[in-house]
C-alpha atoms as a PDB file:
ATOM      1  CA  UNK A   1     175.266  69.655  28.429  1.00  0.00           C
ATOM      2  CA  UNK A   2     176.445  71.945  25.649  1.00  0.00           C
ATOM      3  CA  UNK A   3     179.461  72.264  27.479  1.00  0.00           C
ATOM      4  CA  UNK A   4     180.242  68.539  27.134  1.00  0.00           C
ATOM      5  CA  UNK A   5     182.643  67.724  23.881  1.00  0.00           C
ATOM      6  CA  UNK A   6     182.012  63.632  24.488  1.00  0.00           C
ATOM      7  CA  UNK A   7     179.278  61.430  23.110  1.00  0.00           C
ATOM      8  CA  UNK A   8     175.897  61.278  25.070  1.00  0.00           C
ATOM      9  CA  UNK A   9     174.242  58.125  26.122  1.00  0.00           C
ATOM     10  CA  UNK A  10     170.283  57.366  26.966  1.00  0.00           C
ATOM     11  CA  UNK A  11     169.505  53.798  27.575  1.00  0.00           C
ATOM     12  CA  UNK A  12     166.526  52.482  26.761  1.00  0.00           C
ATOM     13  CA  UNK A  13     165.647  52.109  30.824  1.00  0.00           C
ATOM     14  CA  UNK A  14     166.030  56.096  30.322  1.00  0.00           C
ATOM     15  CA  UNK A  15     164.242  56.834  27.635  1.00  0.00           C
ATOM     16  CA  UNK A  16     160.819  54.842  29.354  1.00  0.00           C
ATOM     17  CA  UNK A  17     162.377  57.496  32.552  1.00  0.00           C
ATOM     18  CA  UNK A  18     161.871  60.344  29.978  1.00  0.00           C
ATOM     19  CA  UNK A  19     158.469  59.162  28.472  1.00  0.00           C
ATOM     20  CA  UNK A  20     156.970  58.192  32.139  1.00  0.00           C
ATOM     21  CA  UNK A  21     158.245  61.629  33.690  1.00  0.00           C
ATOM     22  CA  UNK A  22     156.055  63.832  30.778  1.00  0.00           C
ATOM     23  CA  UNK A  23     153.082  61.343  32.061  1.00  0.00           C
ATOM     24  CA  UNK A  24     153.571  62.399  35.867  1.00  0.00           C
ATOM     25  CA  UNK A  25     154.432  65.923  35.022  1.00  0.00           C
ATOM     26  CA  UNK A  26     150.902  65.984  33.529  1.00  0.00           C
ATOM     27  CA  UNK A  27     149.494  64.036  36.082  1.00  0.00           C
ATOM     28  CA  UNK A  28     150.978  66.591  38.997  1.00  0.00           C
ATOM     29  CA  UNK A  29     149.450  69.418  36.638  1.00  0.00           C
ATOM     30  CA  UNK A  30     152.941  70.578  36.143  1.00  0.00           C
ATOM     31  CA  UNK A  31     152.542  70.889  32.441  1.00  0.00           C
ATOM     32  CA  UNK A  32     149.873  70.643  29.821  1.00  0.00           C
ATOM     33  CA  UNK A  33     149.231  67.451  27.779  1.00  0.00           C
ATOM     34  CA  UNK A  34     150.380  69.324  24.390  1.00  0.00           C
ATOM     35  CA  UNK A  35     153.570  71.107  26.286  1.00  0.00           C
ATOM     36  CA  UNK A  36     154.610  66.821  27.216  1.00  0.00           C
ATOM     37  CA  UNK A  37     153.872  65.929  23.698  1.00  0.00           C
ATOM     38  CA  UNK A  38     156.036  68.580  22.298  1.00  0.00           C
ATOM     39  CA  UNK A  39     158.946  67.730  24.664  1.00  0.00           C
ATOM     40  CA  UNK A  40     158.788  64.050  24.171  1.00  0.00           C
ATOM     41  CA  UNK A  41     158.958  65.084  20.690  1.00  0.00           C
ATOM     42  CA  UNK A  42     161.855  67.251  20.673  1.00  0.00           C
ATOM     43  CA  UNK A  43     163.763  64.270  22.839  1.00  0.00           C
ATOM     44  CA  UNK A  44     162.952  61.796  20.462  1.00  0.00           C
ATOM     45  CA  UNK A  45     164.141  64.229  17.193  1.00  0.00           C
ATOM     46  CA  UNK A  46     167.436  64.656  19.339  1.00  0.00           C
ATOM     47  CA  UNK A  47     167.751  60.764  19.666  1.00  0.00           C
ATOM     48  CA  UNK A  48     167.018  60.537  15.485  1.00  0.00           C
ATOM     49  CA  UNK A  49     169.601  63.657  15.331  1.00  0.00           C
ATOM     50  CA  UNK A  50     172.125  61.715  17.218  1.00  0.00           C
ATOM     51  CA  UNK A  51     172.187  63.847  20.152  1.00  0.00           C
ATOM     52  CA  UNK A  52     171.915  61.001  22.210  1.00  0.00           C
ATOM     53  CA  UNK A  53     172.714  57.556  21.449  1.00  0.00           C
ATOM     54  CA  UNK A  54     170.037  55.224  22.705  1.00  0.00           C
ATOM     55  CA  UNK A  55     172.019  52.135  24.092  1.00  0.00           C
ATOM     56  CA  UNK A  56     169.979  48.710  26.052  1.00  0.00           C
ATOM     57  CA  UNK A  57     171.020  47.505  29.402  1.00  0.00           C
ATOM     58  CA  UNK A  58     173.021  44.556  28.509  1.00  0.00           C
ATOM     59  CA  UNK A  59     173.972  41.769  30.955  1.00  0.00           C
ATOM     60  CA  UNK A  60     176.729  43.445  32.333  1.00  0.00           C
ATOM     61  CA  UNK A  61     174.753  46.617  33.092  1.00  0.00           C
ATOM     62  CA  UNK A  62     172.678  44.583  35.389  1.00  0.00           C
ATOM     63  CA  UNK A  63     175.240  42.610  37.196  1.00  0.00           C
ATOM     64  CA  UNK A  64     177.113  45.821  37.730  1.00  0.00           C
ATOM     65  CA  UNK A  65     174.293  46.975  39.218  1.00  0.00           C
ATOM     66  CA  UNK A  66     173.736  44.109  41.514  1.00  0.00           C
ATOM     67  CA  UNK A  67     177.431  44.763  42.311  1.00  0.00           C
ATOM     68  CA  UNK A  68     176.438  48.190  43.404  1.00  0.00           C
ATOM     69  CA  UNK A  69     173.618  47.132  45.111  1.00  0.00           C
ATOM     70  CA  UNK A  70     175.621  44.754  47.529  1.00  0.00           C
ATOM     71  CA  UNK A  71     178.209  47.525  48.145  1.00  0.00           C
ATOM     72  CA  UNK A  72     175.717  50.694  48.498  1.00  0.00           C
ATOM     73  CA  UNK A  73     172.072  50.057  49.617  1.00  0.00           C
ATOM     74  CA  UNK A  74     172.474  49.215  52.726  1.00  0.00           C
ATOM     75  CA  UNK A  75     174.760  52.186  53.624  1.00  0.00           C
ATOM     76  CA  UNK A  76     173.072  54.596  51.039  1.00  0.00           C
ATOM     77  CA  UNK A  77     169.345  53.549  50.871  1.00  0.00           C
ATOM     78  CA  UNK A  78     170.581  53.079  46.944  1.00  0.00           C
ATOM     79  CA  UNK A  79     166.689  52.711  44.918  1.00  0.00           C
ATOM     80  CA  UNK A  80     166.792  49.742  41.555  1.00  0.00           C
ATOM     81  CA  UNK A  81     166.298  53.123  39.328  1.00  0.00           C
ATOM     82  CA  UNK A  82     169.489  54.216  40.706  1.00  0.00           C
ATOM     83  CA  UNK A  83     171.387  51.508  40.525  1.00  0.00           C
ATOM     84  CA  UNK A  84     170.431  50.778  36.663  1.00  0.00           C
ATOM     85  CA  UNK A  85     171.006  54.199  35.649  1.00  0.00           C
ATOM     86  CA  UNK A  86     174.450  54.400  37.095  1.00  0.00           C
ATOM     87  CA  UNK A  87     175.637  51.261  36.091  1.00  0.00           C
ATOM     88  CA  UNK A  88     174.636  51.757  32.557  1.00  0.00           C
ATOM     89  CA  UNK A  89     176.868  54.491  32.791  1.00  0.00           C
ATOM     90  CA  UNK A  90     179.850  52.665  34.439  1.00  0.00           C
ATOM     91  CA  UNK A  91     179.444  50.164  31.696  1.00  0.00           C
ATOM     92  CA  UNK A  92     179.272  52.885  28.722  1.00  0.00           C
ATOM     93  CA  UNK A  93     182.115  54.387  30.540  1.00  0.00           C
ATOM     94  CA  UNK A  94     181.103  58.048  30.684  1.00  0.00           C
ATOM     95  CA  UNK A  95     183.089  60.727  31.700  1.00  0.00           C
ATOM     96  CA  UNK A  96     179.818  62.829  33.214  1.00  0.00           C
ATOM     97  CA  UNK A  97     176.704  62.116  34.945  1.00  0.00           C
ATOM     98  CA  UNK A  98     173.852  64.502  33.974  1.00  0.00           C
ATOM     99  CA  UNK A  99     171.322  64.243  36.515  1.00  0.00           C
ATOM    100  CA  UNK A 100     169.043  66.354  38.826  1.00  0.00           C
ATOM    101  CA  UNK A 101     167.874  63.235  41.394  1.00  0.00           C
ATOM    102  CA  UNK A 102     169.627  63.802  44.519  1.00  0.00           C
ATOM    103  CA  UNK A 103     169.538  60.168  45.216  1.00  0.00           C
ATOM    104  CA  UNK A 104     171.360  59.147  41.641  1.00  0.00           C
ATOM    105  CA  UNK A 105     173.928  61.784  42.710  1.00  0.00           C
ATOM    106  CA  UNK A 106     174.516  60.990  45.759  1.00  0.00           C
ATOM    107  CA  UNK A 107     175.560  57.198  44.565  1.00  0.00           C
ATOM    108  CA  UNK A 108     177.828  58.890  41.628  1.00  0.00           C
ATOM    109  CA  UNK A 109     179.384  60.743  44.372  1.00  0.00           C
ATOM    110  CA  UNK A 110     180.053  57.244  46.019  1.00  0.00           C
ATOM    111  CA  UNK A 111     181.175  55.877  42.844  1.00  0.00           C
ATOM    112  CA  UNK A 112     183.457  59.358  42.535  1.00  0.00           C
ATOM    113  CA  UNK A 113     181.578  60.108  38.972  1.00  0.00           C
ATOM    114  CA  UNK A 114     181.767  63.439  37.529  1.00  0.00           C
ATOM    115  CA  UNK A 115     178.432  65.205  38.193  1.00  0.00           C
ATOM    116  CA  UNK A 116     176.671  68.128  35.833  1.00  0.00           C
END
């Protein structure tokens, strides 16, 4: 991401991604409560910072992604997640996808999106 020159987007769908990962990460034993907390609040000083700008999933993100739906998920095995997150970024029109879920990436493939 430092490489990137362009503004960054989180929607708010995202952001609950961010906050509910930490929770399963501690869950899975994967990291300590305090080790979550301190990374939940370094993402939230970034969003303050203006690192990323926190957008909502308007109308049009969600009829894009029933667009996507009806072209993908029945080829692709596309998952709701997937389709939100990537049409959010359709709709914000960004130039890069940052993303380690094979299954998002796979779809931005599809949709010929720059990956990270």
């Amino acid at each position: 991401m430092q490489a990137s020159s362009g503004d960054r987007f989180v929607t708010t769908f995202g952001e609950l991604e961010v906050v509910n990962a930490m929770g399963l990460r501690i869950f899975r034993k994967e990291v300590s409560p305090a080790q979550a907390q301190s990374s939940l609040i370094e993402f939230e000083k970034d969003l303050r910072d203006g690192v990323f700008q926190l957008r909502g999933l308007t109308d049009q993100v969600l009829e894009r992604a029933h667009q996507l739906s009806r072209q993908t998920t029945a080829k692709l095995g596309t998952r709701t997640a997937d389709l939100l997150h990537l049409a959010a970024a359709l709709e914000l029109g960004v130039d890069c996808l940052y993303s380690f879920d094979l299954h998002q990436r796979k779809l931005a493939q599809t949709l010929r999106l720059k990956l990270n």
